[in-house]
N, C-alpha and C. Protein backbone atom coordinates (compact mmCIF):
# COMPACT_ATOMS: atom_id res chain seq x y z
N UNK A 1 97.53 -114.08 24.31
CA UNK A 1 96.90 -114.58 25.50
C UNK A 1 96.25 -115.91 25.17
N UNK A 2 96.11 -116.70 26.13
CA UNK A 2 95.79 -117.90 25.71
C UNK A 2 94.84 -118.31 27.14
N UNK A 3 93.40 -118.90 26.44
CA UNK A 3 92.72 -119.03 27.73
C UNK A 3 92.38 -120.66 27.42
N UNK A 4 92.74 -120.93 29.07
CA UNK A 4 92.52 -122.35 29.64
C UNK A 4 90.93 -122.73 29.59
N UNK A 5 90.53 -123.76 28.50
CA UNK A 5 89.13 -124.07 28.76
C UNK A 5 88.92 -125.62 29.26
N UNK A 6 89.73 -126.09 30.05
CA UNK A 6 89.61 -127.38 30.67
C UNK A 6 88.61 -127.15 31.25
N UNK A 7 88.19 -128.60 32.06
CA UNK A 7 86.70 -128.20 32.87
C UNK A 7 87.15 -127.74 34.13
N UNK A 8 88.01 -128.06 34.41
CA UNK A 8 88.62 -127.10 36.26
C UNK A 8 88.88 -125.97 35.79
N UNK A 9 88.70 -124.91 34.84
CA UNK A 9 89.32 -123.85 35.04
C UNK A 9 87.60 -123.42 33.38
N UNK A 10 86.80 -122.65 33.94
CA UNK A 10 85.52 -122.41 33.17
C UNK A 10 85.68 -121.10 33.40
N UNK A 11 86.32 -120.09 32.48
CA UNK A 11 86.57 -118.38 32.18
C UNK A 11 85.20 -118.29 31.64
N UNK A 12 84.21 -117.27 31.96
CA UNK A 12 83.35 -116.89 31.31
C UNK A 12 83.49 -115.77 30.17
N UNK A 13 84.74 -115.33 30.21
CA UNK A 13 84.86 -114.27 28.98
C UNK A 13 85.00 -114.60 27.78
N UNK A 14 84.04 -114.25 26.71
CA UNK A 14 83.93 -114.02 25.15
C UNK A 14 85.53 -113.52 24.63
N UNK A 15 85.53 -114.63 24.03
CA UNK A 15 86.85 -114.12 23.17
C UNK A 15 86.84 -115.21 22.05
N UNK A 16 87.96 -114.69 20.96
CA UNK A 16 88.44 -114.98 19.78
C UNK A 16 88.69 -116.20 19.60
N UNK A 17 88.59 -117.16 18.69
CA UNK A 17 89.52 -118.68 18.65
C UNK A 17 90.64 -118.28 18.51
N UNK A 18 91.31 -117.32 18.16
CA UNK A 18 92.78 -116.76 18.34
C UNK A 18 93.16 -117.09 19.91
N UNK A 19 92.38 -117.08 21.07
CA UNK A 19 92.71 -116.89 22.09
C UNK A 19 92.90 -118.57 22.75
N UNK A 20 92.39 -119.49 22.09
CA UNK A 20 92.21 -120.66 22.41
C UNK A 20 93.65 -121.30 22.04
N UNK A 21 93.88 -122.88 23.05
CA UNK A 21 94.76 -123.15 22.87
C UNK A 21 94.39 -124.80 22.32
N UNK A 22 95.77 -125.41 21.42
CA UNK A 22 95.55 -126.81 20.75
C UNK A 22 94.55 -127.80 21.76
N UNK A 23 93.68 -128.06 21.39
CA UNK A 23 92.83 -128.86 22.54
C UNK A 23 91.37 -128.59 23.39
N UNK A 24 91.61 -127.59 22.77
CA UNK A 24 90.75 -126.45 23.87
C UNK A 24 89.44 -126.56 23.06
N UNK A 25 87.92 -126.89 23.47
CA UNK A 25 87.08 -126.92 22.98
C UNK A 25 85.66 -125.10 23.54
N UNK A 26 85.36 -124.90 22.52
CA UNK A 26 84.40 -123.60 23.50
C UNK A 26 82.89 -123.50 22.33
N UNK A 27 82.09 -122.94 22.80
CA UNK A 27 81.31 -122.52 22.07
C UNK A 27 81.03 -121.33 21.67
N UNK A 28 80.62 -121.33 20.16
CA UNK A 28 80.42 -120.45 19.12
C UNK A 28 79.45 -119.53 20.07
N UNK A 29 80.37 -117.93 19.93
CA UNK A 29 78.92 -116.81 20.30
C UNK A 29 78.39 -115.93 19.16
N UNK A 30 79.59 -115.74 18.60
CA UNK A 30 79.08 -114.61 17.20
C UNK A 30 80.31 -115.10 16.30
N UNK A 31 79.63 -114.36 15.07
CA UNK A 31 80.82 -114.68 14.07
C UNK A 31 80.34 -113.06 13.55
N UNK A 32 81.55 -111.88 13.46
CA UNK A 32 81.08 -110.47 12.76
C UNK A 32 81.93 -111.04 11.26
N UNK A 33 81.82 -109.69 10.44
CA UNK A 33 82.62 -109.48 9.24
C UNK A 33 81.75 -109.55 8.28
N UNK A 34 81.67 -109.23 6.78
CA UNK A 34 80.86 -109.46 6.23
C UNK A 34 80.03 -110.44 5.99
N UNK A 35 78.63 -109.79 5.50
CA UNK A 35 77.33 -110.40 4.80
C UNK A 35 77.94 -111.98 4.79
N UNK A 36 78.92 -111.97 3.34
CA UNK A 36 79.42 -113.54 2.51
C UNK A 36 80.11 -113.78 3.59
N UNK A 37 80.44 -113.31 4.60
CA UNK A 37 81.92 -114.06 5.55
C UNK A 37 81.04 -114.96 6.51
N UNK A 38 79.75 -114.23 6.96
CA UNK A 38 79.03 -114.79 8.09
C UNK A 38 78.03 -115.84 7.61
N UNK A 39 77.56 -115.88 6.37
CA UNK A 39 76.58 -116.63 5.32
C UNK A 39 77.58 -117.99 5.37
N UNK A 40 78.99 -117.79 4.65
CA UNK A 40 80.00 -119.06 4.42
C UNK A 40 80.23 -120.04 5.60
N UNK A 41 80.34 -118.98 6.60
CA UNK A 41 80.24 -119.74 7.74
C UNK A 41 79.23 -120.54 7.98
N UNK A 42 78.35 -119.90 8.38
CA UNK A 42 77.14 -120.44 8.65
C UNK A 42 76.69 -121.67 7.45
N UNK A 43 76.46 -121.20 6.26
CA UNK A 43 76.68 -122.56 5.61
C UNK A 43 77.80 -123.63 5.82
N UNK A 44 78.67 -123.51 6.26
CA UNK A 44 79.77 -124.77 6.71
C UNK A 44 79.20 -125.06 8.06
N UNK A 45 78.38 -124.70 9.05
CA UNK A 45 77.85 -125.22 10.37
C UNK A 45 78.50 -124.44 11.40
N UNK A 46 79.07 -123.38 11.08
CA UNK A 46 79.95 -122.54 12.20
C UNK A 46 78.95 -121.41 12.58
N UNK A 47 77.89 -121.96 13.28
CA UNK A 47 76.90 -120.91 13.82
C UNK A 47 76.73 -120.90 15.62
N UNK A 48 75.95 -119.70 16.36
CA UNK A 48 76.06 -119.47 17.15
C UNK A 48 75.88 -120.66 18.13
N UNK A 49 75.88 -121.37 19.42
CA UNK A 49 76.16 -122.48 20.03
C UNK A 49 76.55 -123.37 19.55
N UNK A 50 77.12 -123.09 18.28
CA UNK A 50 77.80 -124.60 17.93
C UNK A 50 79.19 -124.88 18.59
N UNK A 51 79.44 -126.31 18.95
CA UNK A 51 81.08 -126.29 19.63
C UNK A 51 81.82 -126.68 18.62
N UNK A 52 82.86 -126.09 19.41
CA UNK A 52 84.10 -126.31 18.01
C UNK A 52 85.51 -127.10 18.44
N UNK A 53 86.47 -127.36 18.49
CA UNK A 53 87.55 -127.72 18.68
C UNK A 53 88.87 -127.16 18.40
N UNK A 54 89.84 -126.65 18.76
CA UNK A 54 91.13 -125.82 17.79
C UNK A 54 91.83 -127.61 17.67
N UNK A 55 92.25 -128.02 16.48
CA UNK A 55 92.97 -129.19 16.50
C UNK A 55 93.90 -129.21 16.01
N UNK A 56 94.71 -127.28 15.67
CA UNK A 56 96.13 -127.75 15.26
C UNK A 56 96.30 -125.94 14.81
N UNK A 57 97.42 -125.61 15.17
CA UNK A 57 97.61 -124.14 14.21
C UNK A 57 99.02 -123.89 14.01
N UNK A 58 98.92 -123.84 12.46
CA UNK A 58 100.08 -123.71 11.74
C UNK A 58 101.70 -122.81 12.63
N UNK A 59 102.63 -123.16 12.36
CA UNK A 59 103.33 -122.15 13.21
C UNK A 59 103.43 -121.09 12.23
N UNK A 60 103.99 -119.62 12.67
CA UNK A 60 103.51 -118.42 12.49
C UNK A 60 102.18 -118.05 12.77
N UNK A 61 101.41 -119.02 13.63
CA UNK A 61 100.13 -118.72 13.49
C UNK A 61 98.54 -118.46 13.08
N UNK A 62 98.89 -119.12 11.95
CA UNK A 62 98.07 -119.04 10.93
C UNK A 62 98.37 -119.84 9.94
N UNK A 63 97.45 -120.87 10.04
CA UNK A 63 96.32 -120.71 9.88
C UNK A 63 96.02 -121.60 11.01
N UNK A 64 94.51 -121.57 11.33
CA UNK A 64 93.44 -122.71 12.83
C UNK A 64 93.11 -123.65 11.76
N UNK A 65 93.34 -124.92 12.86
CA UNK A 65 92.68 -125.96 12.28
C UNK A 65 91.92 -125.69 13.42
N UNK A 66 90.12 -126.04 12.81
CA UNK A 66 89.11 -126.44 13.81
C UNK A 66 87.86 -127.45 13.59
N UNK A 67 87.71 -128.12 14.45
CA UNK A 67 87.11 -129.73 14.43
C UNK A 67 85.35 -129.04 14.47
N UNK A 68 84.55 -128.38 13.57
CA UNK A 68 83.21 -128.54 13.67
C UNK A 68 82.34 -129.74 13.44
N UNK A 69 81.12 -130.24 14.01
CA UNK A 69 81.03 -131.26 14.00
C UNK A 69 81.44 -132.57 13.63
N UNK A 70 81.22 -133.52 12.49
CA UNK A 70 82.45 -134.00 12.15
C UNK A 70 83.09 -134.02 11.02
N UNK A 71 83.60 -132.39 11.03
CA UNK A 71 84.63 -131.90 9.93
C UNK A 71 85.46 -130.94 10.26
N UNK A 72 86.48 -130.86 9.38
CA UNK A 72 87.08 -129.39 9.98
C UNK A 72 87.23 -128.52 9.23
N UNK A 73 87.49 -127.68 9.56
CA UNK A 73 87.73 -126.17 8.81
C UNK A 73 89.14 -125.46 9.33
N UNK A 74 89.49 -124.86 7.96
CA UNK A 74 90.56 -123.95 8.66
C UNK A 74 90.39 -122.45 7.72
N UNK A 75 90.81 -121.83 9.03
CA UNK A 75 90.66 -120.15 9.29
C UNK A 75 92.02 -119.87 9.45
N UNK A 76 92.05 -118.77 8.58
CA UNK A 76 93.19 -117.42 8.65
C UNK A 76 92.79 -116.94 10.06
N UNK A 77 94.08 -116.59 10.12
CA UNK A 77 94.04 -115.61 11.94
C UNK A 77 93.27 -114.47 11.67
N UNK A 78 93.43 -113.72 10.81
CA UNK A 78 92.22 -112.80 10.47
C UNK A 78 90.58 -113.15 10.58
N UNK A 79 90.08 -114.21 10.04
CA UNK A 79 88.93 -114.78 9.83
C UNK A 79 88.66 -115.73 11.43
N UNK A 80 89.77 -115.38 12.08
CA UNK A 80 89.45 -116.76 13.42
C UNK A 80 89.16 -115.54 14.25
N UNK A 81 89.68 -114.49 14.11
CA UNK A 81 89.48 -113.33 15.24
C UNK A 81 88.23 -112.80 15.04
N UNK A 82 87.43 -113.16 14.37
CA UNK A 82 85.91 -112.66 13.92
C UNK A 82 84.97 -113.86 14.62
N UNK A 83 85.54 -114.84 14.97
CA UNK A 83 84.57 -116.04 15.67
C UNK A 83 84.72 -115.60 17.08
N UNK A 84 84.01 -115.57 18.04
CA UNK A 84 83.83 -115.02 19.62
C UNK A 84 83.34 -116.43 19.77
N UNK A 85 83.80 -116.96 20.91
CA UNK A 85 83.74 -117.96 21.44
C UNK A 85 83.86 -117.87 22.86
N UNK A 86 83.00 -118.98 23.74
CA UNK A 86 82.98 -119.10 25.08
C UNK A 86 83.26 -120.57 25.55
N UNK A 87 83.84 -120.76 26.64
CA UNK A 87 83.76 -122.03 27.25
C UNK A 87 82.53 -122.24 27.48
N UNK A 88 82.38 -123.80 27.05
CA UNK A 88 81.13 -124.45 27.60
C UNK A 88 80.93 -124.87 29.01
């Protein structure tokens, strides 16, 4: 599933950066998984209202490129389905 976060089209449902599409910007709601998974994050700046960007994902799916402030990070589809994200 893939949700539209342009500004004409503002879904209020919490979901995965898995669910986001190339372009698509939303903000950070939770990050679950372990203690070190949510700490790493959070030390790289991937914390709750932060916005993010998807700016590229590997084909097969995996791995996310994502634009946090001005850097990026990339997440396993495993590790991207643990970020809950909302349109801003």
């Amino acid at each position: 599933m893939s949700i539209n976060c342009s500004p004409a089209v503002r879904p209020t449902p919490i979901v995965n950066i898995t669910s986001l599409s190339i372009g698509d910007s939303a903000e950070v709601v939770s990050v679950s998984g372990s203690t070190d998974f949510v700490n790493r994050l959070a030390d790289l700046g991937l914390n709750p209202g932060m916005l993010i960007r998807v700016v590229r994902v590997a084909p097969g799916g995996s791995p996310y490129l994502v634009k946090v402030r001005d850097f990026y990070l990339t997440l396993r589809r495993e590790d991207a389905r643990r970020v809950e994200v909302r349109c801003p």
